[in-house]
C-alpha atoms as a PDB file:
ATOM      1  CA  UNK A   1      17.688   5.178 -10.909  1.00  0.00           C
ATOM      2  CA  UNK A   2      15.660   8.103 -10.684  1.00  0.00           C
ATOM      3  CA  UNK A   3      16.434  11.176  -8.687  1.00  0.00           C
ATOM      4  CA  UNK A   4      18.942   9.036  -6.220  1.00  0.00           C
ATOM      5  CA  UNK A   5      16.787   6.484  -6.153  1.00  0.00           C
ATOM      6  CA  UNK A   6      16.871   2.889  -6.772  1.00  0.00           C
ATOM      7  CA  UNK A   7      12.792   2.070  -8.800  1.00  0.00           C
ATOM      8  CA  UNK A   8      11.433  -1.545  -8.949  1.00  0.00           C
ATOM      9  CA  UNK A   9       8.300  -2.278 -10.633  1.00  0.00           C
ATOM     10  CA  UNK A  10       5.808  -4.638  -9.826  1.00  0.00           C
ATOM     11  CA  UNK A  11       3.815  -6.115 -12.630  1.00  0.00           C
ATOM     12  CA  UNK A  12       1.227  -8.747 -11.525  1.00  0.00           C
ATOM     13  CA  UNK A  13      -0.424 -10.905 -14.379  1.00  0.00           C
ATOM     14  CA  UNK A  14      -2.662 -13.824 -15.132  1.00  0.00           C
ATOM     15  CA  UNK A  15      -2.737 -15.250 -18.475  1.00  0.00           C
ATOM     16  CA  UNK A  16      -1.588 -12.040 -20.253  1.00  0.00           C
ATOM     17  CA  UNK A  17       0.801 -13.885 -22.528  1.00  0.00           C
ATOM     18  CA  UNK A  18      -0.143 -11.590 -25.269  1.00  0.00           C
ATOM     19  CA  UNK A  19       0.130  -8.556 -23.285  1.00  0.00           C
ATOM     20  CA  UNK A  20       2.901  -8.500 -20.440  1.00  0.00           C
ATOM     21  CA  UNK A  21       5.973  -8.648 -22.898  1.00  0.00           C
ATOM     22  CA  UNK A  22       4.697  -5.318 -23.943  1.00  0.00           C
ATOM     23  CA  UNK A  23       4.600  -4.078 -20.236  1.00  0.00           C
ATOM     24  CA  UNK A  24       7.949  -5.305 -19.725  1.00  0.00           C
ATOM     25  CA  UNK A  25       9.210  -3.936 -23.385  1.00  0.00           C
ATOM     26  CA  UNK A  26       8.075  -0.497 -22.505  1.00  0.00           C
ATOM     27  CA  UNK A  27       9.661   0.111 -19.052  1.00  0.00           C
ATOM     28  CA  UNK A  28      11.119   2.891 -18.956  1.00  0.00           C
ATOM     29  CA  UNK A  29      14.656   3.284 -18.408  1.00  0.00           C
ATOM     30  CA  UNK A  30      14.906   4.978 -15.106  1.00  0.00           C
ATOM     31  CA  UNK A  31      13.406   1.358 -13.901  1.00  0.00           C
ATOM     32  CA  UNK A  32      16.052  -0.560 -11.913  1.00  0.00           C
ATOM     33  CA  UNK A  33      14.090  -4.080 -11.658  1.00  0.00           C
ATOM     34  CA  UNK A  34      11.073  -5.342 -13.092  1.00  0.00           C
ATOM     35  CA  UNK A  35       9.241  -8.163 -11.317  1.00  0.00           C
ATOM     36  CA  UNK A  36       6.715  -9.749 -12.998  1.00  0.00           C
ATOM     37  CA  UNK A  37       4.569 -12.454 -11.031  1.00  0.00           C
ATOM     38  CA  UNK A  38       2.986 -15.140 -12.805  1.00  0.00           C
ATOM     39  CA  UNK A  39      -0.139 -15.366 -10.668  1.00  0.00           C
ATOM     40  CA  UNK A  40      -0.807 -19.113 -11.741  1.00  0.00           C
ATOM     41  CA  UNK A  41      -1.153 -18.454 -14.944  1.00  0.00           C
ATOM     42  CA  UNK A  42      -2.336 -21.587 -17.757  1.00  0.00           C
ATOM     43  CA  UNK A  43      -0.664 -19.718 -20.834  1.00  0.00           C
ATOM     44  CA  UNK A  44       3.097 -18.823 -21.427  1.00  0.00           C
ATOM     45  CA  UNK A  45       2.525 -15.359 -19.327  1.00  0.00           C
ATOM     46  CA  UNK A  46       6.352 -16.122 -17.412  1.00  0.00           C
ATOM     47  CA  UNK A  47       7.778 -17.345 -20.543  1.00  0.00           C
ATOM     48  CA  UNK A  48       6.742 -13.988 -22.231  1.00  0.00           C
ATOM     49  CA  UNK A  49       7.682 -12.072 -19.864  1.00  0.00           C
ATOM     50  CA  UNK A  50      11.063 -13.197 -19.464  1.00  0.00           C
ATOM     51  CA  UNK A  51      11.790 -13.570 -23.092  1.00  0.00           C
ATOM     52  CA  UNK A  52      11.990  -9.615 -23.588  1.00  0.00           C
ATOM     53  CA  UNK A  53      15.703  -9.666 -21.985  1.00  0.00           C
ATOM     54  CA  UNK A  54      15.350  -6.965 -20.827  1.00  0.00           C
ATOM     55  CA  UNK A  55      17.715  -6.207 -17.967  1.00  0.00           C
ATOM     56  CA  UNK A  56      16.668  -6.491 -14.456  1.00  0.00           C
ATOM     57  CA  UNK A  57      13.799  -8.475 -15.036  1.00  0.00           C
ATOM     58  CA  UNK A  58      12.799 -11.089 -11.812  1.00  0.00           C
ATOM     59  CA  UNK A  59      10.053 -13.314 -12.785  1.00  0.00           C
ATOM     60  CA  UNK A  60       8.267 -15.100 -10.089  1.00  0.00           C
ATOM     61  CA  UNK A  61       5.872 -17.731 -10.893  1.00  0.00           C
ATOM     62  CA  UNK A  62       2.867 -18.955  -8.522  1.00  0.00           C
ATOM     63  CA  UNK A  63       2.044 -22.821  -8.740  1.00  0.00           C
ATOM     64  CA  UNK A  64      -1.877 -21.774  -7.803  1.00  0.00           C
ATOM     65  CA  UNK A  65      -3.507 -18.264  -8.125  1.00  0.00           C
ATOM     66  CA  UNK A  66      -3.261 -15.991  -5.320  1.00  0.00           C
ATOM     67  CA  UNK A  67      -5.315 -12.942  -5.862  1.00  0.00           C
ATOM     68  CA  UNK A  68      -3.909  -9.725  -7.623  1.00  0.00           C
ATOM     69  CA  UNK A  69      -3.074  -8.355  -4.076  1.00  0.00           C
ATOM     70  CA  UNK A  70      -1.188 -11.702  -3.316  1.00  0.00           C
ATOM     71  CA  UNK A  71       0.884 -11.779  -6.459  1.00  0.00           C
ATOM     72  CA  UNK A  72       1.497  -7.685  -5.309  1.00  0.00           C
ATOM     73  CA  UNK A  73       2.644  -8.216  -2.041  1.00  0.00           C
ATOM     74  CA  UNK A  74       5.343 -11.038  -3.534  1.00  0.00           C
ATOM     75  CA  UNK A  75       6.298  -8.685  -6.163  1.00  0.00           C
ATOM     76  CA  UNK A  76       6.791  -6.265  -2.955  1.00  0.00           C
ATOM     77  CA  UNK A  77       8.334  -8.348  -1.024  1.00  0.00           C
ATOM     78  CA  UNK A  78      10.791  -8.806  -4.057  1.00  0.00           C
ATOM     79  CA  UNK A  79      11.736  -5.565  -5.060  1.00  0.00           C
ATOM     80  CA  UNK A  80      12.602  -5.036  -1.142  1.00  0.00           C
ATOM     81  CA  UNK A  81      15.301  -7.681  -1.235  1.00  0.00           C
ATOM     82  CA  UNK A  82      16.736  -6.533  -4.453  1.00  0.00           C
ATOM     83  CA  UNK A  83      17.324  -2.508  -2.976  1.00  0.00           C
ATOM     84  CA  UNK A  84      14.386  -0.664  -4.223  1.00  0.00           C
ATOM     85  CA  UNK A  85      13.830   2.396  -2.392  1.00  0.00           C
ATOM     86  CA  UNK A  86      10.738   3.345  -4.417  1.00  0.00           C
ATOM     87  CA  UNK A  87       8.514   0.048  -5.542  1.00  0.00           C
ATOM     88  CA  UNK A  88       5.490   0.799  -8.481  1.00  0.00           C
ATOM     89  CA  UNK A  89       2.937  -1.437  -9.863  1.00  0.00           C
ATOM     90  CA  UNK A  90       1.960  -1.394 -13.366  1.00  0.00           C
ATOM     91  CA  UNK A  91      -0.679  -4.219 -14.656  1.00  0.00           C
ATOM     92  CA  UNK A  92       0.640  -7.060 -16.828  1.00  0.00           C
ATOM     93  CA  UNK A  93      -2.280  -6.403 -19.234  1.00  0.00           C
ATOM     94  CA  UNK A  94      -0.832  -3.079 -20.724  1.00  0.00           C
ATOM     95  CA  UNK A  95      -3.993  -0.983 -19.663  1.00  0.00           C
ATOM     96  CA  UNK A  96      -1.105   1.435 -17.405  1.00  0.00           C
ATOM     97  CA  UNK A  97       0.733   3.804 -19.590  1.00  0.00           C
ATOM     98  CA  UNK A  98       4.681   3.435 -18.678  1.00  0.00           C
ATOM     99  CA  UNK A  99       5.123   7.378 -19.775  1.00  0.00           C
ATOM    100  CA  UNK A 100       2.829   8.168 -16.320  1.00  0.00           C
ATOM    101  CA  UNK A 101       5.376   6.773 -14.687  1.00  0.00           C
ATOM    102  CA  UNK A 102       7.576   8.961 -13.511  1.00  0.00           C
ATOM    103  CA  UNK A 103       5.114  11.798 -12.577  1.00  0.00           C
ATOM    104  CA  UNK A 104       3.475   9.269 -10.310  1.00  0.00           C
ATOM    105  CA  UNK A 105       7.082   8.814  -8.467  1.00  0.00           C
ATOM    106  CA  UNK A 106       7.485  12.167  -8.162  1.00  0.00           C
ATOM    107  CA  UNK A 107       5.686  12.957  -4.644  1.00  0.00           C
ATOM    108  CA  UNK A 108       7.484  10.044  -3.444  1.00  0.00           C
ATOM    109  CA  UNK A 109      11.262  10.669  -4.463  1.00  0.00           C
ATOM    110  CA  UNK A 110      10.489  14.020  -3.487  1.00  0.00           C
ATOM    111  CA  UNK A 111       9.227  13.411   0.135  1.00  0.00           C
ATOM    112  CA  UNK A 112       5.826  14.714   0.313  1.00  0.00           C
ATOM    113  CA  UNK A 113       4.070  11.345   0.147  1.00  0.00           C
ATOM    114  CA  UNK A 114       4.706   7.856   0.913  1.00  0.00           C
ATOM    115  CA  UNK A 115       2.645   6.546  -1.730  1.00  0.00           C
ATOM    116  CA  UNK A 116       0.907   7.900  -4.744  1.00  0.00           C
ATOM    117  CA  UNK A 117      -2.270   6.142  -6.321  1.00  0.00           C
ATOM    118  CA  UNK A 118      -3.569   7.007 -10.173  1.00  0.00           C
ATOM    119  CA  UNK A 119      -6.240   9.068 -10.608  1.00  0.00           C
ATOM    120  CA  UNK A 120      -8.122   8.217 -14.063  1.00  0.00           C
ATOM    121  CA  UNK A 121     -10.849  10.480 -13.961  1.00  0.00           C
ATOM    122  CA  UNK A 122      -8.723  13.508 -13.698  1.00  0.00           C
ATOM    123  CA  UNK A 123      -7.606  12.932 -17.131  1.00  0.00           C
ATOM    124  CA  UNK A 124      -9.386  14.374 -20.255  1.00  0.00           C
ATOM    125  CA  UNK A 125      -9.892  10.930 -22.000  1.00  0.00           C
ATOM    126  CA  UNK A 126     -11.511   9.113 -19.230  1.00  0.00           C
ATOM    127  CA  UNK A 127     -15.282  10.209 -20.277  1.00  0.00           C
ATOM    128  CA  UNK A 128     -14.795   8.629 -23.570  1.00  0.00           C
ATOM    129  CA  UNK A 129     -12.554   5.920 -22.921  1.00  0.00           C
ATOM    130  CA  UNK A 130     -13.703   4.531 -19.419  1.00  0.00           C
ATOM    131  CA  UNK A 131     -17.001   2.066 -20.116  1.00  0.00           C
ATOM    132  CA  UNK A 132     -19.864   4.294 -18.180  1.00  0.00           C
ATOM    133  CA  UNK A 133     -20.467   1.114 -15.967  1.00  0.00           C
ATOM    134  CA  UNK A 134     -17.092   1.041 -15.140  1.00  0.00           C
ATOM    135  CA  UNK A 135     -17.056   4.536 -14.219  1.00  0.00           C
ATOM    136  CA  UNK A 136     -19.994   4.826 -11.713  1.00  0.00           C
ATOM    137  CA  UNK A 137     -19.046   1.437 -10.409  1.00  0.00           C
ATOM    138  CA  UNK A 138     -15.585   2.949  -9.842  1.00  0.00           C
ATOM    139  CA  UNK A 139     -16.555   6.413  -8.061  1.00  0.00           C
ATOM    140  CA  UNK A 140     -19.350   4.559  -6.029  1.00  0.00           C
ATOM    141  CA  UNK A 141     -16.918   1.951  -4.684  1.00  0.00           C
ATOM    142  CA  UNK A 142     -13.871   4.786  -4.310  1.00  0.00           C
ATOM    143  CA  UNK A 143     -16.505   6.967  -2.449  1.00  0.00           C
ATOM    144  CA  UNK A 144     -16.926   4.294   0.032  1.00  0.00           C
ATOM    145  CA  UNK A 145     -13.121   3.653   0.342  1.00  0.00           C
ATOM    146  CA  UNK A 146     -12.962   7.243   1.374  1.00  0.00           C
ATOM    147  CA  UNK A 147     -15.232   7.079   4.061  1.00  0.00           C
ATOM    148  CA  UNK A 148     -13.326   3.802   5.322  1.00  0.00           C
ATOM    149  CA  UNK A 149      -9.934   5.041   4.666  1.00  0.00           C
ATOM    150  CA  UNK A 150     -10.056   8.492   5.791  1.00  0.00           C
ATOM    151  CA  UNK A 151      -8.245   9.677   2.663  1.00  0.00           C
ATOM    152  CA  UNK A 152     -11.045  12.311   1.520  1.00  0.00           C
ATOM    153  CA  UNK A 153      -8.901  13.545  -1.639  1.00  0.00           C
ATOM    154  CA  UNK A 154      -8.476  10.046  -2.772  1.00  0.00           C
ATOM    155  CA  UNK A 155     -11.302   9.620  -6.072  1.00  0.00           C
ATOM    156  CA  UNK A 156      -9.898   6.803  -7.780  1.00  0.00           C
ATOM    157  CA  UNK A 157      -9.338   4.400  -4.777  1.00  0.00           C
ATOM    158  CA  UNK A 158     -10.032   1.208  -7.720  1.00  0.00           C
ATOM    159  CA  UNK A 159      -6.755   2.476  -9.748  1.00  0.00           C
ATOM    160  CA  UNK A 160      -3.996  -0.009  -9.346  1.00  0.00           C
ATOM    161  CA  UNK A 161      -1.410   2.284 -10.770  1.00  0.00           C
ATOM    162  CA  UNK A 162       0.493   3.380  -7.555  1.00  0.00           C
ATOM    163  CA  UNK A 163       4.125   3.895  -6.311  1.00  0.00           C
ATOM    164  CA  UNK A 164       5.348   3.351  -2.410  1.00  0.00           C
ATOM    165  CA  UNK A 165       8.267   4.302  -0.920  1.00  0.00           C
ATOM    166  CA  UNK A 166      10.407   1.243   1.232  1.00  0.00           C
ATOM    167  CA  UNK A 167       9.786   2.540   4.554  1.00  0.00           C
ATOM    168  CA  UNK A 168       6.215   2.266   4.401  1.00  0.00           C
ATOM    169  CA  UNK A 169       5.885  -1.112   2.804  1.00  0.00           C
ATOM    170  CA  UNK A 170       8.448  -2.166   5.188  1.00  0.00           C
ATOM    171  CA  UNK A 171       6.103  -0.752   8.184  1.00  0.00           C
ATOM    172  CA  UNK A 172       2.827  -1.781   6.668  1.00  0.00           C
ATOM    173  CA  UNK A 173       2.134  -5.398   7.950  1.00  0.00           C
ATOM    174  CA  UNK A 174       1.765  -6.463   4.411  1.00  0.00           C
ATOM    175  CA  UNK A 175       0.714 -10.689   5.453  1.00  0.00           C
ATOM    176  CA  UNK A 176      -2.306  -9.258   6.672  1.00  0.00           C
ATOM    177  CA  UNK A 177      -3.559  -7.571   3.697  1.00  0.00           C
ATOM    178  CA  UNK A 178      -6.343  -8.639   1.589  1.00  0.00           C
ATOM    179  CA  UNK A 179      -5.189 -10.994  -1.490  1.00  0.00           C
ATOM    180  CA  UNK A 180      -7.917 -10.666  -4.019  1.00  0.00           C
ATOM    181  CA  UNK A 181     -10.282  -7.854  -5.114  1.00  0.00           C
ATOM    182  CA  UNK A 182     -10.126  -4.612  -2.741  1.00  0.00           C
ATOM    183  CA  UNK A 183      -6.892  -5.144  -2.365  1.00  0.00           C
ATOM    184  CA  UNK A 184      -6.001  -1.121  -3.148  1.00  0.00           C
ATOM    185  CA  UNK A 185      -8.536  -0.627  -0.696  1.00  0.00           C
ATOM    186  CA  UNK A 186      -7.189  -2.403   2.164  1.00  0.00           C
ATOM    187  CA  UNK A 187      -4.082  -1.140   1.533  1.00  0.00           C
ATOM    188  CA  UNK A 188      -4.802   2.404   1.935  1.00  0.00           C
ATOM    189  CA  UNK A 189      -6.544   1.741   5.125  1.00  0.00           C
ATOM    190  CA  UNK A 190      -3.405   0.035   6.045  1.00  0.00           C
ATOM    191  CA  UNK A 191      -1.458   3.151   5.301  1.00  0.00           C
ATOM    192  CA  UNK A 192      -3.928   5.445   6.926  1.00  0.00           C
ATOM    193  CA  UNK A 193      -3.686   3.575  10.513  1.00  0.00           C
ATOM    194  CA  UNK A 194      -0.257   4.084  10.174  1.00  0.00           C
ATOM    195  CA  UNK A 195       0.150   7.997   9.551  1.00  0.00           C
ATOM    196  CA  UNK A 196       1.413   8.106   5.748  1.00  0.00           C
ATOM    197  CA  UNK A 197       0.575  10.373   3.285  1.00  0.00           C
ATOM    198  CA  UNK A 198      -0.778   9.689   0.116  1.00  0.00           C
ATOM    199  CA  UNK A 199      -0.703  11.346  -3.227  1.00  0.00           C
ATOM    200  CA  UNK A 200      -3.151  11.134  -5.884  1.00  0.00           C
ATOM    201  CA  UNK A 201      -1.538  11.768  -9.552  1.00  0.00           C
ATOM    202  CA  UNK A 202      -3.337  11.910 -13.216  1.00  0.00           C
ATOM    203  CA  UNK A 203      -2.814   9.064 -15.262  1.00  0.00           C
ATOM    204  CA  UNK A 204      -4.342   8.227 -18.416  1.00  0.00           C
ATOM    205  CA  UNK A 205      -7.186   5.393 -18.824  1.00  0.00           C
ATOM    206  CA  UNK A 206      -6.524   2.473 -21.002  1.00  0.00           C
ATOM    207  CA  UNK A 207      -9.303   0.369 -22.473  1.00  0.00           C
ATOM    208  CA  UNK A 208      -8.375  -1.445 -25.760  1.00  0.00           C
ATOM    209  CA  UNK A 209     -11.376  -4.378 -25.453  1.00  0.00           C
ATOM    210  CA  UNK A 210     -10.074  -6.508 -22.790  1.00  0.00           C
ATOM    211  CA  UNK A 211     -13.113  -7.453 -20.886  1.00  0.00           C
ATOM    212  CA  UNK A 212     -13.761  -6.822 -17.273  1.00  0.00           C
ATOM    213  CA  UNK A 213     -13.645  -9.863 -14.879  1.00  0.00           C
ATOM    214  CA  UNK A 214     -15.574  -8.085 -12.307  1.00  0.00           C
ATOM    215  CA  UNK A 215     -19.264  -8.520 -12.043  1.00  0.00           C
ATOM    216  CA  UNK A 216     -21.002  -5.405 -10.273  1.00  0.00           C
ATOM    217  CA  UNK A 217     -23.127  -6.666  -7.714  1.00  0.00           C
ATOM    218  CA  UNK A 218     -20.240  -8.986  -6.981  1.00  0.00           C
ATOM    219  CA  UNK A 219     -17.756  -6.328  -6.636  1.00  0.00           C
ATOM    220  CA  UNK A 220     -20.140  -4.557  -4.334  1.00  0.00           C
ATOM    221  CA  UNK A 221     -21.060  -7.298  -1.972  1.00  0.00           C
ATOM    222  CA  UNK A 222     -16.584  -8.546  -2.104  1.00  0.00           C
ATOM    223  CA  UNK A 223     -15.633  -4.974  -1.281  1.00  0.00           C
ATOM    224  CA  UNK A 224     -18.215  -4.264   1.540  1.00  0.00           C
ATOM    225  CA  UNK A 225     -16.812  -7.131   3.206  1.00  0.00           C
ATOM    226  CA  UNK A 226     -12.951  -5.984   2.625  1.00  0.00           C
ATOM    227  CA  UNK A 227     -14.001  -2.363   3.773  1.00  0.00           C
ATOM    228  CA  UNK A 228     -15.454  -3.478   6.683  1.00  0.00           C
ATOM    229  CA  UNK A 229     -12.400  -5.778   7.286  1.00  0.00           C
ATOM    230  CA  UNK A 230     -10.330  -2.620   6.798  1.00  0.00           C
ATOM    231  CA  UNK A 231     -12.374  -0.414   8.999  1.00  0.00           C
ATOM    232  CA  UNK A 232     -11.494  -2.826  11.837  1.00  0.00           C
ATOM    233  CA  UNK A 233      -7.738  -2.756  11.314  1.00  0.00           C
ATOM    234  CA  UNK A 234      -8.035   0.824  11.575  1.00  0.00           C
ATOM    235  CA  UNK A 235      -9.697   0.750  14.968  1.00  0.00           C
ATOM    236  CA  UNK A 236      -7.384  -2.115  16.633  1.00  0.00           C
ATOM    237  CA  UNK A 237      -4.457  -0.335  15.588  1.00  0.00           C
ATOM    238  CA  UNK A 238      -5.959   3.348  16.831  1.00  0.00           C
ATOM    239  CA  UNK A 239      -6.306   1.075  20.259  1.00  0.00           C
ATOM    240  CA  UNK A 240      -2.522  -0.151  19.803  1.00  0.00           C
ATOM    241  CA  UNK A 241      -1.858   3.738  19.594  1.00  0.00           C
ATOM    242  CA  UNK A 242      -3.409   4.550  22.339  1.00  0.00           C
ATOM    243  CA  UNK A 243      -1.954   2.032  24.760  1.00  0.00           C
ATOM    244  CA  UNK A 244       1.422   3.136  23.676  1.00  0.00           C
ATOM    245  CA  UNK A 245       0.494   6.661  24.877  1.00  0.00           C
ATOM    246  CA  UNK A 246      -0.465   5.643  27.783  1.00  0.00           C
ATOM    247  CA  UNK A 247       2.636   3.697  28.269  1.00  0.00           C
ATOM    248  CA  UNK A 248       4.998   6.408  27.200  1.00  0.00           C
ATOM    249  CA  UNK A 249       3.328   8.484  30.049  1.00  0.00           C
ATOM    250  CA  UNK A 250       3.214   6.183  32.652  1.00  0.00           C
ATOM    251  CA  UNK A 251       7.160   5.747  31.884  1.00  0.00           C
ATOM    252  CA  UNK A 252       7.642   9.468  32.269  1.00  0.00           C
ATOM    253  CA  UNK A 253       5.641  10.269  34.732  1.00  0.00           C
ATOM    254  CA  UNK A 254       7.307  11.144  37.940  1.00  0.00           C
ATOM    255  CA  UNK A 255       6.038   8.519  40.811  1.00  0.00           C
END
């Protein structure tokens, strides 16, 4: 528990067998449930994982990959059942530092945001340990997010780091988000068509040599598509809005 509430974390991996029973050694202890999904993984990554014993710990296993937003949303859908009133997501590949943690819960347990997303480059370290291609290919795809999203003080739109409170994950019409890369993205479109708030917190950057599996131009051309995916969500469900309006009045309206 932390502040009253009940804290799951959701830690998606694929073939991190070396790394994940680190994640799930270094929870912290105000961490109710840990649930690790094995995104169809070829190494021991749910054997690992499980073989902390740590308490609390759910691990889900996928017979075929799903994306990093798929294995998510089942980690989401998870921690629901099991009573979490505040759900995080921390990487299985240890590049998330578990003492961030509860500073990024913070504007949640508190109230003033439904969801709070990492911000890397607000942290000291991030010019010297963030690869520079990683960097502008970060801020250039984040500053298109923002136009999408709406979210203007949102910079790090690519950090997966994040914490949601229940009642917006239980709103958010999380089948219909994206399952693979842009899957932050999506989701804070998602969250924007429905009127939450969102907190950006500093975090620090991890890089200890694991390669990136993202090609740039492919990144690009993936996310554009998502975006624009996004950015049509947002205006069929400003249309849904507006019909209800127009509902509501014609229901009060005196004949």
């Amino acid at each position: 528990m932390y502040r009253g509430c009940r804290i799951a974390v959701v830690v998606p991996a694929y073939n991190t067998e070396g790394l994940v029973g680190r994640v799930v050694a270094r929870m912290p202890e105000l961490v109710d449930d840990v649930v690790v999904v094995d995104d169809g993984s070829q190494d021991a990554t749910a054997a690992a994982a499980a073989a902390v014993g740590r308490r609390g710990v759910h691990v889900l296993r996928h017979a075929e990959n799903r994306g990093v937003g798929g294995a998510i949303v089942a980690g989401y859908r998870q921690a629901l059942r099991a009573g979490a009133d505040v759900v995080a997501v921390m990487a299985g590949d240890a590049q998330m530092d578990p003492d961030d943690l509860p500073a990024l819960l913070d504007p949640v347990v508190s109230g003033r945001a439904e969801y709070a997303k990492g911000n890397r480059f607000r942290h000291p370290d991030c010019a010297r340990v963030m690869p520079l291609v990683r960097s502008v290919g970060n801020r250039a795809l984040s500053l298109m997010t923002r136009v999408v999203a709406g979210f203007w003080h949102v910079s790090d739109a690519q950090c997966g780091y994040t914490a949601a409170h229940r009642r917006c994950l239980e709103a958010v019409e999380l089948g219909r988000l994206w399952p693979r890369y842009g899957f932050p993205n999506d989701l804070l479109a998602h969250l924007k068509a429905g009127g939450f708030r969102v907190a950006e917190v500093t975090v620090r950057p991890i890089y200890e040599g694991q390669p990136s599996g993202i090609r740039p131009f492919a990144a690009v051309f993936s996310l554009s598509f998502v975006l624009a995916r996004a950015l049509l969500y947002r205006a069929e469900a400003a249309v849904r809005r507006g019909w209800a309006r127009r509902e509501r009045r014609a229901l009060t309206s005196p004949e």
